[in-house]
C-alpha atoms as a PDB file:
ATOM      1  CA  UNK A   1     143.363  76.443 125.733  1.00  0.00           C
ATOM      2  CA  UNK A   2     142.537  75.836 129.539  1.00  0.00           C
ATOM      3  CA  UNK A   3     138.989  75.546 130.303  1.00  0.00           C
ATOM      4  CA  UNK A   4     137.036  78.537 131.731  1.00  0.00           C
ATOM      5  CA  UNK A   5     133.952  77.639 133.655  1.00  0.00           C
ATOM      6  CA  UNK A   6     131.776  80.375 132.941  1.00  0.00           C
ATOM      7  CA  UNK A   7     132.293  80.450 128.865  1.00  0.00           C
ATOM      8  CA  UNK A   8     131.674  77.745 125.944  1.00  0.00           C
ATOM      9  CA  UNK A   9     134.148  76.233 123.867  1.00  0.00           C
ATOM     10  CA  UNK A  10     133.846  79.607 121.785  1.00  0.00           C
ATOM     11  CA  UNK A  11     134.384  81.839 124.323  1.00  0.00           C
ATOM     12  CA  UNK A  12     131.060  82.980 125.209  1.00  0.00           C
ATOM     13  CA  UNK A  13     130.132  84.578 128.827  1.00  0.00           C
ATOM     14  CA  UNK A  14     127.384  82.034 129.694  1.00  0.00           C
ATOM     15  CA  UNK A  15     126.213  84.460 133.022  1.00  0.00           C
ATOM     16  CA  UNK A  16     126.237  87.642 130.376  1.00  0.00           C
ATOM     17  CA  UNK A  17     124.186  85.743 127.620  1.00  0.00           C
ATOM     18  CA  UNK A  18     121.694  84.622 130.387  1.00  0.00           C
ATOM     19  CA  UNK A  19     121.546  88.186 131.763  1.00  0.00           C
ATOM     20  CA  UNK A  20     120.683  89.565 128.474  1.00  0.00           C
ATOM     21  CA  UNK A  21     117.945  86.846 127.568  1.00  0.00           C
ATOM     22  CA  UNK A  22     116.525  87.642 131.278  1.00  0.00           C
ATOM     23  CA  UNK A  23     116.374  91.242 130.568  1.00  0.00           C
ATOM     24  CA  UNK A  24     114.649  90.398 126.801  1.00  0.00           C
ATOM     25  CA  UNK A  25     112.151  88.575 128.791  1.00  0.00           C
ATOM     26  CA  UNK A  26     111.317  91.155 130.823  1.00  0.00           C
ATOM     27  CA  UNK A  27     111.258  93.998 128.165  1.00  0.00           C
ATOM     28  CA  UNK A  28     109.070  91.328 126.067  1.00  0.00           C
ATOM     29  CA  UNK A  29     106.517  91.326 129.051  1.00  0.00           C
ATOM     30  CA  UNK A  30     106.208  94.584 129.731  1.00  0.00           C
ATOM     31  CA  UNK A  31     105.503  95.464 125.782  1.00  0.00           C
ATOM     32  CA  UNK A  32     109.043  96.978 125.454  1.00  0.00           C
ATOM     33  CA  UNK A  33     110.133  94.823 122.845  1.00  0.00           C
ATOM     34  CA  UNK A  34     108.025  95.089 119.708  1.00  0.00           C
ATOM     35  CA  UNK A  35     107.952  98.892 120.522  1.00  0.00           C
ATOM     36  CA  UNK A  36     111.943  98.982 120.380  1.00  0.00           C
ATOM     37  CA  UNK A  37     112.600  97.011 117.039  1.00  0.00           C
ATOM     38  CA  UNK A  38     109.616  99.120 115.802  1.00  0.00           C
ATOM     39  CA  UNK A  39     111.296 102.479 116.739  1.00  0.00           C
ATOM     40  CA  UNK A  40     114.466 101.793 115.294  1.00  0.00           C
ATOM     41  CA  UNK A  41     112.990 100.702 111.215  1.00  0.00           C
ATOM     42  CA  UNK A  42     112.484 103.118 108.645  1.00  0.00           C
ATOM     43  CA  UNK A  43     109.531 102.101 106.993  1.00  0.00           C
ATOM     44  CA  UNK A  44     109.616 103.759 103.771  1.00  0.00           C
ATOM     45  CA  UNK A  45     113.537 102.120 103.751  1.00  0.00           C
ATOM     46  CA  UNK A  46     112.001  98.733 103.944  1.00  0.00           C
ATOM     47  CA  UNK A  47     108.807  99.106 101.440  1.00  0.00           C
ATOM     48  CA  UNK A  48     111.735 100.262  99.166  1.00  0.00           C
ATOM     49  CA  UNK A  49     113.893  97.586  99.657  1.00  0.00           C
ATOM     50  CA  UNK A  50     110.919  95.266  99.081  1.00  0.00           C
ATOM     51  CA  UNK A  51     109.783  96.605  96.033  1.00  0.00           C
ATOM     52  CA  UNK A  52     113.648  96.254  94.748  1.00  0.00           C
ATOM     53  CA  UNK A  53     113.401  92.454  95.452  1.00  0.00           C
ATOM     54  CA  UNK A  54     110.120  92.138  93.778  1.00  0.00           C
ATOM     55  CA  UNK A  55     111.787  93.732  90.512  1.00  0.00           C
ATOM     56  CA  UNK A  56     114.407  91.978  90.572  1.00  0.00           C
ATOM     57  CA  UNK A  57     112.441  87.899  91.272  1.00  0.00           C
ATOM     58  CA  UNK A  58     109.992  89.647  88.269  1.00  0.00           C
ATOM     59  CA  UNK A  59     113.001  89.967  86.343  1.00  0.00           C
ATOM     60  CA  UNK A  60     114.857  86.771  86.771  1.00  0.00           C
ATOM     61  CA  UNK A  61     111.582  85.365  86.033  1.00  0.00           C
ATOM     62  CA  UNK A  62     111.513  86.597  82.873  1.00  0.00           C
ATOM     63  CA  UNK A  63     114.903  85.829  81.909  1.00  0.00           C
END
């Protein structure tokens, strides 16, 4: 495989992955970016979830 300048040895766009960590860094200074990861959970989802993996480290305790 002939080496590309702008991409590592696995193929990654080096000027897109710096793009996108410029633009996190912006959206984290403006407040953007807890607000976005916030937006997109479903609470009750995750207290569910949780409770499932308490059960179930209660129950292999038990064991």
């Amino acid at each position: 495989m002939a080496k590309q300048p702008n991409k590592t040895a696995a193929g990654t766009n080096i000027q897109e992955v710096r793009q996108q960590n410029a633009q996190s860094a912006q959206a984290a200074q403006a407040g953007q970016f807890a607000t976005e990861f916030a937006a997109e959970t479903n609470v009750q989802h995750v207290k569910q979830q949780n409770a499932q993996a308490e059960a179930r480290k209660a129950q292999n305790v038990n064991q």
